[in-house]
N, C-alpha and C. Protein backbone atom coordinates (compact mmCIF):
# COMPACT_ATOMS: atom_id res chain seq x y z
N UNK A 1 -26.85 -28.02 -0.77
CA UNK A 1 -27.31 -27.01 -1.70
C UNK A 1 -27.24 -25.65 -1.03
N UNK A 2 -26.97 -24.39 -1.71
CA UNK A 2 -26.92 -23.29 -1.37
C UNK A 2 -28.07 -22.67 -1.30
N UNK A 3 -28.10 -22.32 0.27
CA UNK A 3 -29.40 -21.02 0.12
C UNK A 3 -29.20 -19.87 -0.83
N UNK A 4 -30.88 -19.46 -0.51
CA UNK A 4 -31.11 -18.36 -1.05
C UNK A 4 -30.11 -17.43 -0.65
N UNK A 5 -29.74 -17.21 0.31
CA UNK A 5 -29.35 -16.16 1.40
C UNK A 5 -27.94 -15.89 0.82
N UNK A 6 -27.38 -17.22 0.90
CA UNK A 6 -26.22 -17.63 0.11
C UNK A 6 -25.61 -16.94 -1.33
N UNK A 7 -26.55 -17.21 -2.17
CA UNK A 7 -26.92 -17.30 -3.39
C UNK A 7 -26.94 -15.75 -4.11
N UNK A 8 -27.66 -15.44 -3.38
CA UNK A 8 -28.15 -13.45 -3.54
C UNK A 8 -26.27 -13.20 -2.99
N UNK A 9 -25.79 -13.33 -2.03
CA UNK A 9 -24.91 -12.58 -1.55
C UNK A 9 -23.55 -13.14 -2.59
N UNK A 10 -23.39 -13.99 -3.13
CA UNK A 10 -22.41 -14.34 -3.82
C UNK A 10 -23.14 -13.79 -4.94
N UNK A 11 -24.10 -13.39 -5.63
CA UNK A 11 -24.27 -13.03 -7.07
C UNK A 11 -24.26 -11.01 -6.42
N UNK A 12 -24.31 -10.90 -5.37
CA UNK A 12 -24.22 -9.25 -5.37
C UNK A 12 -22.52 -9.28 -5.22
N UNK A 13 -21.59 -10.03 -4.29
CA UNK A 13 -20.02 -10.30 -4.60
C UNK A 13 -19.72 -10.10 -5.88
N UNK A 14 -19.91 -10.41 -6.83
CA UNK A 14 -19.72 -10.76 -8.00
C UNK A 14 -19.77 -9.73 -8.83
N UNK A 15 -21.33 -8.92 -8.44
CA UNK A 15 -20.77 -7.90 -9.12
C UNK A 15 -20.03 -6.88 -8.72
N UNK A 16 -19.85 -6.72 -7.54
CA UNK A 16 -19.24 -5.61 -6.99
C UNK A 16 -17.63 -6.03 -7.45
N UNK A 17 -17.63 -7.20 -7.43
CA UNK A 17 -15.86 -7.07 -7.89
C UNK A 17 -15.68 -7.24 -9.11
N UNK A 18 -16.53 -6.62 -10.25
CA UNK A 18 -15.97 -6.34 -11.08
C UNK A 18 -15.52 -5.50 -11.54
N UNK A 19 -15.72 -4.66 -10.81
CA UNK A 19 -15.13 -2.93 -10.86
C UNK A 19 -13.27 -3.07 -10.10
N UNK A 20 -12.57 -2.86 -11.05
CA UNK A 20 -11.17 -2.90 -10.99
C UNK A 20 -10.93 -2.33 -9.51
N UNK A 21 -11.43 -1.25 -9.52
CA UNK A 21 -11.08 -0.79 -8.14
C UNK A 21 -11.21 -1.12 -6.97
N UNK A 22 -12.21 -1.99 -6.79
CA UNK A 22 -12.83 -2.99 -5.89
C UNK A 22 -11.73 -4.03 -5.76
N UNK A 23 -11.54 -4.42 -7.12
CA UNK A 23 -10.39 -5.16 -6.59
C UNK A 23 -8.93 -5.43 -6.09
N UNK A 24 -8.85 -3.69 -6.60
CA UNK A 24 -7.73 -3.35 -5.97
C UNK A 24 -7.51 -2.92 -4.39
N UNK A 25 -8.54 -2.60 -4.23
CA UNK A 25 -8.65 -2.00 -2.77
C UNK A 25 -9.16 -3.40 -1.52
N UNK A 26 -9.43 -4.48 -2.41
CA UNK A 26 -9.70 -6.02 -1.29
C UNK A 26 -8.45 -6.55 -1.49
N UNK A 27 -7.03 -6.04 -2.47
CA UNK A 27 -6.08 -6.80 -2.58
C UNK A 27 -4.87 -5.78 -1.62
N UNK A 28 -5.20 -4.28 -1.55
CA UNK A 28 -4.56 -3.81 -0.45
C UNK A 28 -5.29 -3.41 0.75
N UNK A 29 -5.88 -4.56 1.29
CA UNK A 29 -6.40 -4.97 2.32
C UNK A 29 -6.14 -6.34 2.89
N UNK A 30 -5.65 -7.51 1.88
CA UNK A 30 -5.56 -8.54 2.11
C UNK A 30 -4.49 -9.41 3.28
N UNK A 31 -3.82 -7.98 3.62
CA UNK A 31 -2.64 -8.54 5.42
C UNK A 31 -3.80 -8.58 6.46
N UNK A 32 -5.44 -7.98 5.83
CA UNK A 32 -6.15 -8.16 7.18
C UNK A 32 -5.91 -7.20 8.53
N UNK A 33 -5.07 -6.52 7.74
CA UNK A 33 -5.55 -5.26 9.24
C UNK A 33 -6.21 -4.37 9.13
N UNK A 34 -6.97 -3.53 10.24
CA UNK A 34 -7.75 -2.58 10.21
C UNK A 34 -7.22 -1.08 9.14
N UNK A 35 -7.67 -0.93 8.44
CA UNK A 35 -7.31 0.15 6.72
C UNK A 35 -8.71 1.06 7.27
N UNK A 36 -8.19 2.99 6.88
CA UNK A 36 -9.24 4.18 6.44
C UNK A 36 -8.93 4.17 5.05
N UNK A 37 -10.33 4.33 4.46
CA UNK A 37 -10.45 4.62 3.02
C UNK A 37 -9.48 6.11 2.95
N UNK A 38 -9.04 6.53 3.99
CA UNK A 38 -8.01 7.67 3.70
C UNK A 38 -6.31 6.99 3.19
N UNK A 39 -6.33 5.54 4.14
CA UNK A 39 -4.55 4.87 4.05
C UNK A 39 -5.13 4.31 2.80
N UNK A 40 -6.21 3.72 2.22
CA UNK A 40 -6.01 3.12 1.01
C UNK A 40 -6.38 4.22 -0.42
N UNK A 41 -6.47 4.84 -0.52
CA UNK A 41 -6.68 6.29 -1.13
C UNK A 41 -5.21 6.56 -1.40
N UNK A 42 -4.34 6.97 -0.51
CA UNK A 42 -2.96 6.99 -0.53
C UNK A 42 -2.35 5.92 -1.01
N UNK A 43 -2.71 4.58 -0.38
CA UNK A 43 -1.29 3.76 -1.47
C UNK A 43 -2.42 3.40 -3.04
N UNK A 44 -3.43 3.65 -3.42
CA UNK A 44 -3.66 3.65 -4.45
C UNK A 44 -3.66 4.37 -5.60
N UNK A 45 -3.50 5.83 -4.78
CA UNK A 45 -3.37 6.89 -5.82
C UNK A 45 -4.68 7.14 -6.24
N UNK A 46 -5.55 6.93 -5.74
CA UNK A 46 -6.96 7.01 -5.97
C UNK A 46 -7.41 8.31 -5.22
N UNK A 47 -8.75 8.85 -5.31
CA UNK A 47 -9.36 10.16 -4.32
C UNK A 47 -9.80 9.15 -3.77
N UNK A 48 -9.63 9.98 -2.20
CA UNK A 48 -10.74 9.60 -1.46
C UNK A 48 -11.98 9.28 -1.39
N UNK A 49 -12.95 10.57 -2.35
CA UNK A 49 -14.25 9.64 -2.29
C UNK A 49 -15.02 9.05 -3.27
N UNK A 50 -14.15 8.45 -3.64
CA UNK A 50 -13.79 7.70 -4.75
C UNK A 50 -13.42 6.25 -4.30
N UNK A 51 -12.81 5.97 -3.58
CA UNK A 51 -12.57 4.95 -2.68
C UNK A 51 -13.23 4.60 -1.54
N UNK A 52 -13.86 5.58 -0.71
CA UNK A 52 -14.61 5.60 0.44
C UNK A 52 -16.26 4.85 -0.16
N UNK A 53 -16.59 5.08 -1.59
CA UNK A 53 -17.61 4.90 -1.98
C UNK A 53 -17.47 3.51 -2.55
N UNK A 54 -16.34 2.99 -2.92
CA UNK A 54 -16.39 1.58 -3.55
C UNK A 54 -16.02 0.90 -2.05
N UNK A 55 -15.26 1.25 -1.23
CA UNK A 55 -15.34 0.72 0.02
C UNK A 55 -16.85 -0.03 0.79
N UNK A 56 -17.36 1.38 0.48
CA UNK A 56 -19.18 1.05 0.88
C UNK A 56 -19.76 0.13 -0.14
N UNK A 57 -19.34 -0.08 -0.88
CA UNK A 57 -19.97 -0.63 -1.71
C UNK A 57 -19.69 -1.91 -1.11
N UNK A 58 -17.67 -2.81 -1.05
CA UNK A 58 -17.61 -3.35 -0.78
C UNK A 58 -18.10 -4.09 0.56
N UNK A 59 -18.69 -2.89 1.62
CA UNK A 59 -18.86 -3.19 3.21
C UNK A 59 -20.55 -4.18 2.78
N UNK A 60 -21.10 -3.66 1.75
CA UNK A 60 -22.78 -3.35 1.99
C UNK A 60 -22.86 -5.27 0.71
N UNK A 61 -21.81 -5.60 0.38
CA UNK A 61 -21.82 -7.61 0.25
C UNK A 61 -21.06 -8.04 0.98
N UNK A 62 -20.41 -7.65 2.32
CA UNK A 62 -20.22 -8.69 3.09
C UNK A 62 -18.39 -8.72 2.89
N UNK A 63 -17.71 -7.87 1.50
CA UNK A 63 -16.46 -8.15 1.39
C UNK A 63 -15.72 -7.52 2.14
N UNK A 64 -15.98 -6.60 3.36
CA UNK A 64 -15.72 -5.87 3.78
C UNK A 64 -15.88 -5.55 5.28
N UNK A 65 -15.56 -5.63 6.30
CA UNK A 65 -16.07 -5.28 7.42
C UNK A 65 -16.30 -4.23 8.01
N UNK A 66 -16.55 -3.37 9.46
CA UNK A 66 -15.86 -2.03 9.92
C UNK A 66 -15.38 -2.28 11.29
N UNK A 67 -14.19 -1.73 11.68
CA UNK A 67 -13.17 -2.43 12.35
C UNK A 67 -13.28 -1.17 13.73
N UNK A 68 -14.12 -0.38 13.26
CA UNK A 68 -13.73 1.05 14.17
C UNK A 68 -13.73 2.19 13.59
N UNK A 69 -13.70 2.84 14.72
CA UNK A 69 -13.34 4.76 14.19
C UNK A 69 -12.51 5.07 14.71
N UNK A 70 -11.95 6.67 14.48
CA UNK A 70 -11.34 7.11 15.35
C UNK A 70 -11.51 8.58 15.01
N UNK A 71 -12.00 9.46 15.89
CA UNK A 71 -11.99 11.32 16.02
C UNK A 71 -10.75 11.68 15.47
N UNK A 72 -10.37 12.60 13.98
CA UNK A 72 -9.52 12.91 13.81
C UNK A 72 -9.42 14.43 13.11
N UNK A 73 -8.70 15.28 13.52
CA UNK A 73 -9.38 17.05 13.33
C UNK A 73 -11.10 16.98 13.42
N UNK A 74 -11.49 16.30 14.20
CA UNK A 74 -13.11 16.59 14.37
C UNK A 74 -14.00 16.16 13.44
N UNK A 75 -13.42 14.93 12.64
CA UNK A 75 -13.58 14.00 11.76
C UNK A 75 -14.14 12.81 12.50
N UNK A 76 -14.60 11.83 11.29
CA UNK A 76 -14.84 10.78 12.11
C UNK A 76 -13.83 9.87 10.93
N UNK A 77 -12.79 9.14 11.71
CA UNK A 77 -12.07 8.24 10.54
C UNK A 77 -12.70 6.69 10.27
N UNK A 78 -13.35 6.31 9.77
CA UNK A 78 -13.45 4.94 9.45
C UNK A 78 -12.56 3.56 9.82
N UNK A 79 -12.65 2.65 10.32
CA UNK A 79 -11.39 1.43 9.47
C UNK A 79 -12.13 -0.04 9.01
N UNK A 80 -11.78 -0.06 8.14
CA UNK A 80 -12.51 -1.43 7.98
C UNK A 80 -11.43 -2.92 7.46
N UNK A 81 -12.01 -4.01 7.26
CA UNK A 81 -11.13 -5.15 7.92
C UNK A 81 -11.65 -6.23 6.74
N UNK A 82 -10.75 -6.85 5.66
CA UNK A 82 -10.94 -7.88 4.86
C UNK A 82 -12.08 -8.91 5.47
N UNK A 83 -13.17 -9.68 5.13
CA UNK A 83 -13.88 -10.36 5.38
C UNK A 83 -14.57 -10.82 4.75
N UNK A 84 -13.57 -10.84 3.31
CA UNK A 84 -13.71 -12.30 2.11
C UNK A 84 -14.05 -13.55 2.85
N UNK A 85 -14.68 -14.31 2.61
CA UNK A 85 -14.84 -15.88 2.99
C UNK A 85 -14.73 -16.53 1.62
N UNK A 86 -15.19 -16.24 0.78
CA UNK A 86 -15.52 -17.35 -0.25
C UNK A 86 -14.35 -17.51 -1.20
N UNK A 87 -14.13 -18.78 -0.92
CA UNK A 87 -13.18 -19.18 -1.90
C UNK A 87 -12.68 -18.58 -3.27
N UNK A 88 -13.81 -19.15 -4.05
CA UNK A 88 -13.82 -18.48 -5.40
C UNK A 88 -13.54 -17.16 -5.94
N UNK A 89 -14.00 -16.46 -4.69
CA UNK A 89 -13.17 -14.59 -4.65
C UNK A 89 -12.21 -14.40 -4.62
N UNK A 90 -11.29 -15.16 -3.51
CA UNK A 90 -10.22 -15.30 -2.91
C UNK A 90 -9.50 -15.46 -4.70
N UNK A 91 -10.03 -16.66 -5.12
CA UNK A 91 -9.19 -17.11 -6.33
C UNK A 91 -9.05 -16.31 -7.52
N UNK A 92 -10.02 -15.42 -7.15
CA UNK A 92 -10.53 -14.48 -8.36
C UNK A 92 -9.46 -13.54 -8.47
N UNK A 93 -9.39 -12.83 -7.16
CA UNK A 93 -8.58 -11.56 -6.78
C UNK A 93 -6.70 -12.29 -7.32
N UNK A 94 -6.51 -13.59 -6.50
CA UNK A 94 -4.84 -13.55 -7.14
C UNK A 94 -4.92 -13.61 -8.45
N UNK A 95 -6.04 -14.74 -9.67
CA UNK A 95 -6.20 -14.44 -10.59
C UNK A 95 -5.96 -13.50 -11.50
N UNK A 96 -6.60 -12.25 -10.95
CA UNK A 96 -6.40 -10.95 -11.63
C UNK A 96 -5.03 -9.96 -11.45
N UNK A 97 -4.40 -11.33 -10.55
CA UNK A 97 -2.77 -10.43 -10.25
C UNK A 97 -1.69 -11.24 -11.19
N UNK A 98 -2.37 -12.24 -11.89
CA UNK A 98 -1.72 -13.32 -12.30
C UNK A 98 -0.78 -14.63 -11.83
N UNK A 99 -1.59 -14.15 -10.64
CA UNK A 99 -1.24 -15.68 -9.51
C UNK A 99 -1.86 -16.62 -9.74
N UNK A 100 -1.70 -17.63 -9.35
CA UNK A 100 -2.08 -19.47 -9.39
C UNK A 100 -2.93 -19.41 -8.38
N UNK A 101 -4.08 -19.56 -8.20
CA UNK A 101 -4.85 -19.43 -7.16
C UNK A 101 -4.54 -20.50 -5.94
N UNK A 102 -4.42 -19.96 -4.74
CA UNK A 102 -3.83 -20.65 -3.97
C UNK A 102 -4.50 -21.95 -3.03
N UNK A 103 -3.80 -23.02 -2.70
CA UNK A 103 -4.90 -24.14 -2.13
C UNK A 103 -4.33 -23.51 -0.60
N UNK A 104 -5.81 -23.97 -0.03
CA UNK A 104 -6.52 -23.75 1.10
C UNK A 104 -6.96 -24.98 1.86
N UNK A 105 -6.31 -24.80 3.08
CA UNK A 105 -6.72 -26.07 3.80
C UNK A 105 -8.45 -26.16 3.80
């Protein structure tokens, strides 16, 4: 049986990816390398803080990691790092690309 702990964090998942953009931005993230809400801003065509804020959103259930910074013009750059676990997300996201959700060892 699923904890509480469990339970809360897959029903706050849930909603956070229902916002299109959310799911666009965990699906150009999904090679798993370290991404600034500045490189995904750019291939989405999205603003920045506009993305930087659904980013946080995504970091603050777990869909999301932070991978690092880096000093840039006296900036601080972000990167953060896919850290989906749950299946059913996973299935959700090709779903909404019109993929066959994929089996998983």
């Amino acid at each position: 049986m699923a904890s509480s702990g469990s339970s809360d964090r897959n029903h706050k998942l849930l909603l956070a990816l229902r916002h299109p953009l959310r799911r666009a931005i965990l699906r150009a993230m999904a090679d798993e390398e370290p991404i600034s809400p500045r490189e995904l801003a750019g291939l989405l065509g999205a603003k920045l803080t506009l993305v930087s804020y659904h980013v946080k959103v995504l970091a603050a259930c777990g869909a999301v990691a932070t991978a690092g910074n880096k000093k840039v013009r006296g900036a601080t750059q972000h990167f953060y790092r896919w850290s989906l676990e749950e299946e059913w997300a996973r299935d959700m996201l090709d779903e909404d690309e019109g993929k066959p959700p994929k089996s998983r060892p």
